[in-house]
N, C-alpha and C. Protein backbone atom coordinates (compact mmCIF):
# COMPACT_ATOMS: atom_id res chain seq x y z
N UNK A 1 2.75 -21.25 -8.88
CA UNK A 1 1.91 -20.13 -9.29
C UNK A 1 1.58 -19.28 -8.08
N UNK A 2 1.99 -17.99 -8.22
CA UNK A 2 1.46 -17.17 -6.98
C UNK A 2 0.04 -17.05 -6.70
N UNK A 3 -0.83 -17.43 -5.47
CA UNK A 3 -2.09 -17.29 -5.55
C UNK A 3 -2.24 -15.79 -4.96
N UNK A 4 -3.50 -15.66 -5.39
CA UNK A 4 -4.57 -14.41 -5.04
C UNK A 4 -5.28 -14.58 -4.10
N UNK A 5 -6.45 -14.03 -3.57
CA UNK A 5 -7.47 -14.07 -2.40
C UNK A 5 -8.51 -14.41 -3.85
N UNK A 6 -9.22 -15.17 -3.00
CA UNK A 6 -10.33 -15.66 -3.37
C UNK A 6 -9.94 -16.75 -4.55
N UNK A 7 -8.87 -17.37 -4.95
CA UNK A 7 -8.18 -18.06 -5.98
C UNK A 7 -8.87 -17.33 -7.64
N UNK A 8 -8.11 -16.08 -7.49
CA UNK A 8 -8.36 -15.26 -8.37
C UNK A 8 -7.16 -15.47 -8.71
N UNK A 9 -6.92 -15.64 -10.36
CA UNK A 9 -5.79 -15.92 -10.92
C UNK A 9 -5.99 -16.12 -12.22
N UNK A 10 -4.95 -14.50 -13.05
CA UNK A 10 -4.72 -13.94 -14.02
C UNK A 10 -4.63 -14.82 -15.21
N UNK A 11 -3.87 -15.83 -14.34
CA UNK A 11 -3.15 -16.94 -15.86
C UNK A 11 -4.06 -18.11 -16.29
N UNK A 12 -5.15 -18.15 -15.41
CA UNK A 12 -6.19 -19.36 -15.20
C UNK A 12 -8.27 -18.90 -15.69
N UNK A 13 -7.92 -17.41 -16.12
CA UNK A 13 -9.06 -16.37 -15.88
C UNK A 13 -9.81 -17.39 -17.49
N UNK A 14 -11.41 -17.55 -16.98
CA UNK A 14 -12.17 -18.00 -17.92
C UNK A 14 -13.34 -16.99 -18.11
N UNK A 15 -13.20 -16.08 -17.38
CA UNK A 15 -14.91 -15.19 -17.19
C UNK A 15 -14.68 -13.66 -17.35
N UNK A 16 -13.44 -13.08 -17.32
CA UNK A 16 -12.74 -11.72 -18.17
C UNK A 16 -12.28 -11.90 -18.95
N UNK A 17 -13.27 -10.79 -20.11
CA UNK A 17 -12.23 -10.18 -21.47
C UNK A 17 -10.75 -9.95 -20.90
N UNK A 18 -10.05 -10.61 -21.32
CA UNK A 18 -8.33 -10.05 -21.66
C UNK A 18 -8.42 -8.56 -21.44
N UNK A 19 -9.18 -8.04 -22.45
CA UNK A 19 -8.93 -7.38 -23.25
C UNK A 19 -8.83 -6.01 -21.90
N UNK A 20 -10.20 -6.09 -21.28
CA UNK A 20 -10.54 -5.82 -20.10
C UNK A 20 -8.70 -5.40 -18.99
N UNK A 21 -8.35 -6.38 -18.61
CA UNK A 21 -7.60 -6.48 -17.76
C UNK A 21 -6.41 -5.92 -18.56
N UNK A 22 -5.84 -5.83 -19.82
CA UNK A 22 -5.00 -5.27 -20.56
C UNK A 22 -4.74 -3.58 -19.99
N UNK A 23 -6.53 -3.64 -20.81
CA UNK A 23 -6.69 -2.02 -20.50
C UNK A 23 -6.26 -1.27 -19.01
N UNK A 24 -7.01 -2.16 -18.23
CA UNK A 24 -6.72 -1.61 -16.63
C UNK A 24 -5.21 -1.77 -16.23
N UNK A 25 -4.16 -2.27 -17.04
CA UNK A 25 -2.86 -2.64 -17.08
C UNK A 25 -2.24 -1.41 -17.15
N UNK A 26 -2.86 -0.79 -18.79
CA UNK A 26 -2.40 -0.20 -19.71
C UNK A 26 -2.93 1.38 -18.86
N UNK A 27 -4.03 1.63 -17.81
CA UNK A 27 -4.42 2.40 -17.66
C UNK A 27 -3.60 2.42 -15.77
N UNK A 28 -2.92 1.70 -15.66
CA UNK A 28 -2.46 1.41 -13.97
C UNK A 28 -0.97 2.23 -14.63
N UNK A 29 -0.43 1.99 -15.61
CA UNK A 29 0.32 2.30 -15.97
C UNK A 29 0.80 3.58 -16.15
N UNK A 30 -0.19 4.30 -16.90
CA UNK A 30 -0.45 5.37 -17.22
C UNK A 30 -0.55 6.71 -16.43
N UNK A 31 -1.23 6.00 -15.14
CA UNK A 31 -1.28 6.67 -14.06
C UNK A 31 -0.19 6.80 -13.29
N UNK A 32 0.66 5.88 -13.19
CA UNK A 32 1.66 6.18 -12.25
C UNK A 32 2.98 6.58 -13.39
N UNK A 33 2.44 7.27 -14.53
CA UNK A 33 3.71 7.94 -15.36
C UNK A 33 4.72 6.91 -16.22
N UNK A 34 3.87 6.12 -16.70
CA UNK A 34 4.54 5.02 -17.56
C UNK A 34 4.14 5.22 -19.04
N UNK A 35 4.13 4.60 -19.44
CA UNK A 35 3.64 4.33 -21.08
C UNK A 35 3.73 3.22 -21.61
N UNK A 36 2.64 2.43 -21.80
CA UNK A 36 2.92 1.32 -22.44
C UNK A 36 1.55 0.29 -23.04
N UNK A 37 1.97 -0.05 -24.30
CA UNK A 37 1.04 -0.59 -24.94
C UNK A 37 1.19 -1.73 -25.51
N UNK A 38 0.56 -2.83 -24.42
CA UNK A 38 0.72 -4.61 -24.81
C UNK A 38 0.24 -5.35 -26.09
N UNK A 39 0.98 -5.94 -26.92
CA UNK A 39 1.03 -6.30 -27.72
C UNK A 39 0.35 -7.79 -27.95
N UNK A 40 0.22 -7.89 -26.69
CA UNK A 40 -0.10 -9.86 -27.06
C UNK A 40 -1.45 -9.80 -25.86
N UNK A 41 -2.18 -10.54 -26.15
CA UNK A 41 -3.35 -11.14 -25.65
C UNK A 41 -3.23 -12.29 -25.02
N UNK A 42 -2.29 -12.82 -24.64
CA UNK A 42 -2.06 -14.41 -24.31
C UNK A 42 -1.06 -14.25 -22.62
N UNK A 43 -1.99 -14.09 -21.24
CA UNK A 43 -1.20 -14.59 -20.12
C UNK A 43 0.25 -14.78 -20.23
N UNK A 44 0.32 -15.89 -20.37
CA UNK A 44 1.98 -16.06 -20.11
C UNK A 44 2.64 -14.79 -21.19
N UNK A 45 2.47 -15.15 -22.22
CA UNK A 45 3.21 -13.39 -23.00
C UNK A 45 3.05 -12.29 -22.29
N UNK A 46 1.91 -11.66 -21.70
CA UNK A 46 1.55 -10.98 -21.15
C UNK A 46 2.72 -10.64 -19.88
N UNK A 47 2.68 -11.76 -19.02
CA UNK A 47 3.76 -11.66 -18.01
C UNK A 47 4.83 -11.03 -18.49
N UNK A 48 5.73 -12.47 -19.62
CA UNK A 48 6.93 -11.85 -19.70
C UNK A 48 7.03 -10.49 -20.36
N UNK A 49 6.21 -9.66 -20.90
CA UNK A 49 6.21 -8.56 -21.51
C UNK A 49 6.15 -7.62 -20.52
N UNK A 50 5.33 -8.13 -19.39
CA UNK A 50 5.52 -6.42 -18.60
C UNK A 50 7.28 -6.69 -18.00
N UNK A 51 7.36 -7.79 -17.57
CA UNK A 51 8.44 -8.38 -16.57
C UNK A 51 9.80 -7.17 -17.69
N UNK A 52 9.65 -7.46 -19.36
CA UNK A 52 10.28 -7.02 -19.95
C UNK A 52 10.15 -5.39 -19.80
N UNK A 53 9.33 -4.89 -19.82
CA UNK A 53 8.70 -3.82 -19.29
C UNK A 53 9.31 -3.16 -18.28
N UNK A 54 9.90 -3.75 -17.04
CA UNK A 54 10.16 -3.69 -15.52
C UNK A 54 11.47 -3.59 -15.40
N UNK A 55 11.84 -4.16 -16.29
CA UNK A 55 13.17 -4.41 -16.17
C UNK A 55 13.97 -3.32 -17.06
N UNK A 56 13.29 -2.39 -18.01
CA UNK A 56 13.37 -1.54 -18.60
C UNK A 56 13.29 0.22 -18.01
N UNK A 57 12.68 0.00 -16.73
CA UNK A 57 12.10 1.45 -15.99
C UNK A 57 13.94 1.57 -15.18
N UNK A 58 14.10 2.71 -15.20
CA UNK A 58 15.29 3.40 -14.85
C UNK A 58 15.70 3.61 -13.43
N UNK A 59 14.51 3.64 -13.10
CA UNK A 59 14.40 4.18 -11.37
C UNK A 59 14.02 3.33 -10.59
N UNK A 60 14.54 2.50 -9.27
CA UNK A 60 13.33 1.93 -8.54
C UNK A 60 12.18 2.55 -8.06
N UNK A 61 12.27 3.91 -8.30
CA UNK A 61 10.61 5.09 -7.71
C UNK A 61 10.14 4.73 -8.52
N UNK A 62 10.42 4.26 -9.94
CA UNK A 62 9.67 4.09 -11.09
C UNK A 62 8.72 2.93 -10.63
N UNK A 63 9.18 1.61 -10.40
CA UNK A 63 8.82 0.63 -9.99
C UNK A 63 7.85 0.79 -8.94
N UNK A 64 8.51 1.33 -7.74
CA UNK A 64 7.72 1.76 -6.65
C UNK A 64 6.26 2.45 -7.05
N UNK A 65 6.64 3.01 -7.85
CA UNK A 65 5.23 4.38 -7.78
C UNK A 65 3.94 3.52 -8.49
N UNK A 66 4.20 2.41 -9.44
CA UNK A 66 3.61 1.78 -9.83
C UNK A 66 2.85 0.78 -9.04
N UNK A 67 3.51 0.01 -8.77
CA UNK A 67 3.37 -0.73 -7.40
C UNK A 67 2.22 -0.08 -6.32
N UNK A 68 2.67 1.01 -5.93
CA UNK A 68 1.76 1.89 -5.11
C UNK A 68 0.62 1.99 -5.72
N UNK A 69 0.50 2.48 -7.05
CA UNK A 69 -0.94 2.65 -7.67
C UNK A 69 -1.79 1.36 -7.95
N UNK A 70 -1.01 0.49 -8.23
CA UNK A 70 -2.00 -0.97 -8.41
C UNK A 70 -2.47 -1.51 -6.81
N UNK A 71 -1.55 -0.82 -6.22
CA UNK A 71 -1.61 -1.25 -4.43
C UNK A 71 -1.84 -2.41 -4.29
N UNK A 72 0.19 -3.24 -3.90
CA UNK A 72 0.77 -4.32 -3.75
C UNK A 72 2.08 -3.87 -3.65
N UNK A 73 2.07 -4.97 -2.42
CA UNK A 73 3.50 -4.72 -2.19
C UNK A 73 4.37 -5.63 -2.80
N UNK A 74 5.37 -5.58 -3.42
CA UNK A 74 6.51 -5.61 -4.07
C UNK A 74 7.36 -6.69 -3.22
N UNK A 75 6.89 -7.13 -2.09
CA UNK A 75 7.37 -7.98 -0.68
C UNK A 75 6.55 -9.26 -0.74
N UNK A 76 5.64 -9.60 -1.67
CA UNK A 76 4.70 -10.60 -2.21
C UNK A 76 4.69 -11.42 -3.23
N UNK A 77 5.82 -10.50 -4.01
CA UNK A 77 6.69 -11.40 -5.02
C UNK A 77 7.14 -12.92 -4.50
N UNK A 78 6.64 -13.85 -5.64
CA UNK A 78 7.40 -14.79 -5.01
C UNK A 78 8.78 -15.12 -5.60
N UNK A 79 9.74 -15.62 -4.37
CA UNK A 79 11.27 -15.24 -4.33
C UNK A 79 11.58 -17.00 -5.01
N UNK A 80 10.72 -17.54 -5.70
CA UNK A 80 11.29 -18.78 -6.45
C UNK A 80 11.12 -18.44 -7.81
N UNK A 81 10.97 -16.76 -8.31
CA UNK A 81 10.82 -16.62 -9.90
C UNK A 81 11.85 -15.70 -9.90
N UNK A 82 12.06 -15.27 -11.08
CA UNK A 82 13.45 -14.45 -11.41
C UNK A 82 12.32 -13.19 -10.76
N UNK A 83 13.16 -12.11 -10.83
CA UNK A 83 12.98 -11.01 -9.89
C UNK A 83 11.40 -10.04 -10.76
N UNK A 84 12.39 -9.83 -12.04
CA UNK A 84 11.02 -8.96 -13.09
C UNK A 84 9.47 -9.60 -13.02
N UNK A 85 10.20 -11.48 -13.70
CA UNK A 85 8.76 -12.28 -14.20
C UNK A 85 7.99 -12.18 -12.66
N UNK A 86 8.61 -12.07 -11.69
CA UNK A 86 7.87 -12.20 -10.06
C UNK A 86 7.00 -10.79 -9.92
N UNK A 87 7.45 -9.85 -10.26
CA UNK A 87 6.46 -8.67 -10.47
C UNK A 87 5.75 -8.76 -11.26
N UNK A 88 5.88 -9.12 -12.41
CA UNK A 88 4.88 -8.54 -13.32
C UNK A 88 3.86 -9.87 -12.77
N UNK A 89 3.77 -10.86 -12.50
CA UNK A 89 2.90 -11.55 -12.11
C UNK A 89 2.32 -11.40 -11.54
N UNK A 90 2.86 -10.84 -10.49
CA UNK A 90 2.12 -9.95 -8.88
C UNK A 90 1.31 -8.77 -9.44
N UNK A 91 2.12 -8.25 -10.25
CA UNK A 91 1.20 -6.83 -11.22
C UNK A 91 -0.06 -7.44 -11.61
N UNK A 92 0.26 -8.07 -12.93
CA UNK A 92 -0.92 -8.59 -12.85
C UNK A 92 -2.07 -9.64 -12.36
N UNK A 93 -1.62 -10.31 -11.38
CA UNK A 93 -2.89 -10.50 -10.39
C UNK A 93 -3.48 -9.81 -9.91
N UNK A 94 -2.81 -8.71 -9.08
CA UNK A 94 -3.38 -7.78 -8.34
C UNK A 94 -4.62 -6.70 -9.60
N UNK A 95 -4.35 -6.56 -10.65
CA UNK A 95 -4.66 -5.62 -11.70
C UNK A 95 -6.03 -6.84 -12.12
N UNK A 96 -5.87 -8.12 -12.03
CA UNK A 96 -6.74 -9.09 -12.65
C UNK A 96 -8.13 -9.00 -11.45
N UNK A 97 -7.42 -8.87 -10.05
CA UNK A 97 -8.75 -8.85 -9.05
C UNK A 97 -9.35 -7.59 -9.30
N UNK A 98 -8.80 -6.61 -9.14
CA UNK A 98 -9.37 -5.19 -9.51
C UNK A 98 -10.20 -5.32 -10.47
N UNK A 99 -10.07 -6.00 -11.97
CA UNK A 99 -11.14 -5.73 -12.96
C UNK A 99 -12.46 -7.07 -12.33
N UNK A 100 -12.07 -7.98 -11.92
CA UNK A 100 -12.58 -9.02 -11.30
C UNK A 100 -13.86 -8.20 -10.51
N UNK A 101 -13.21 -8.12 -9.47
CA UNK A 101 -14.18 -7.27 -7.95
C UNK A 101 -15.05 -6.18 -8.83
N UNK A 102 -14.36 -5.42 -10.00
CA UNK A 102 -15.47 -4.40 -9.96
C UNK A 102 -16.70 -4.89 -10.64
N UNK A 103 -16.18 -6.11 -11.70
CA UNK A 103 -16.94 -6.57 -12.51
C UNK A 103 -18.49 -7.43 -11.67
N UNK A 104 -17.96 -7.95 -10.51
CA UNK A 104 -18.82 -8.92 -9.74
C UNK A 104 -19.47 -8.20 -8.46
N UNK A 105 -18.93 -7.14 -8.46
CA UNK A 105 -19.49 -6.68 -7.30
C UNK A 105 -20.29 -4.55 -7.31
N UNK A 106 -19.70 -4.51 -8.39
CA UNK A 106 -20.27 -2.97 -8.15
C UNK A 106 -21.43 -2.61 -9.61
């Protein structure tokens, strides 16, 4: 399992709405010129759906620009998962601390 800072981790989360971290998914997305609207509520689905997601974008700028907006590098992937499911995991951790931090701290 890829860890986070502070052992913040998407697939293990007991104290965020889903629903929460969906949105900020759905809204990370949006921003960097995507479109997309998750269908399942359940972590591991979750993964492979964006991974499915990722593997679907045309461009690596596509990828990139996304990446940039959730701000994570793409170099953090870990290189023992297939290439997509390794992003979208990284996606969403990084997207899981963001709703995390704002929730606990601002």
């Amino acid at each position: 399992m890829l860890e986070t800072n502070n052992d913040i981790d998407f697939s293990t989360n007991n104290d965020i709405p889903i629903e929460d971290v969906i949105a900020q998914m759905e809204k990370e997305l949006q921003m960097s010129g995507e479109y997309y609207v998750f269908t399942s509520a359940d972590p591991p689905l979750l993964i492979q759906e964006l991974a499915d997601y990722l593997s679907s974008i045309k461009t690596s700028y596509g990828i990139a620009n996304l990446f940039y907006r959730i701000d994570v590098s793409t170099k953090k992937a870990d290189p023992s998962l297939p290439t997509y499911e390794a992003l979208s995991l990284l996606a969403w951790n990084r997207v899981f601390q963001k709703v995390w931090f704002r929730r606990n701290f601002v």
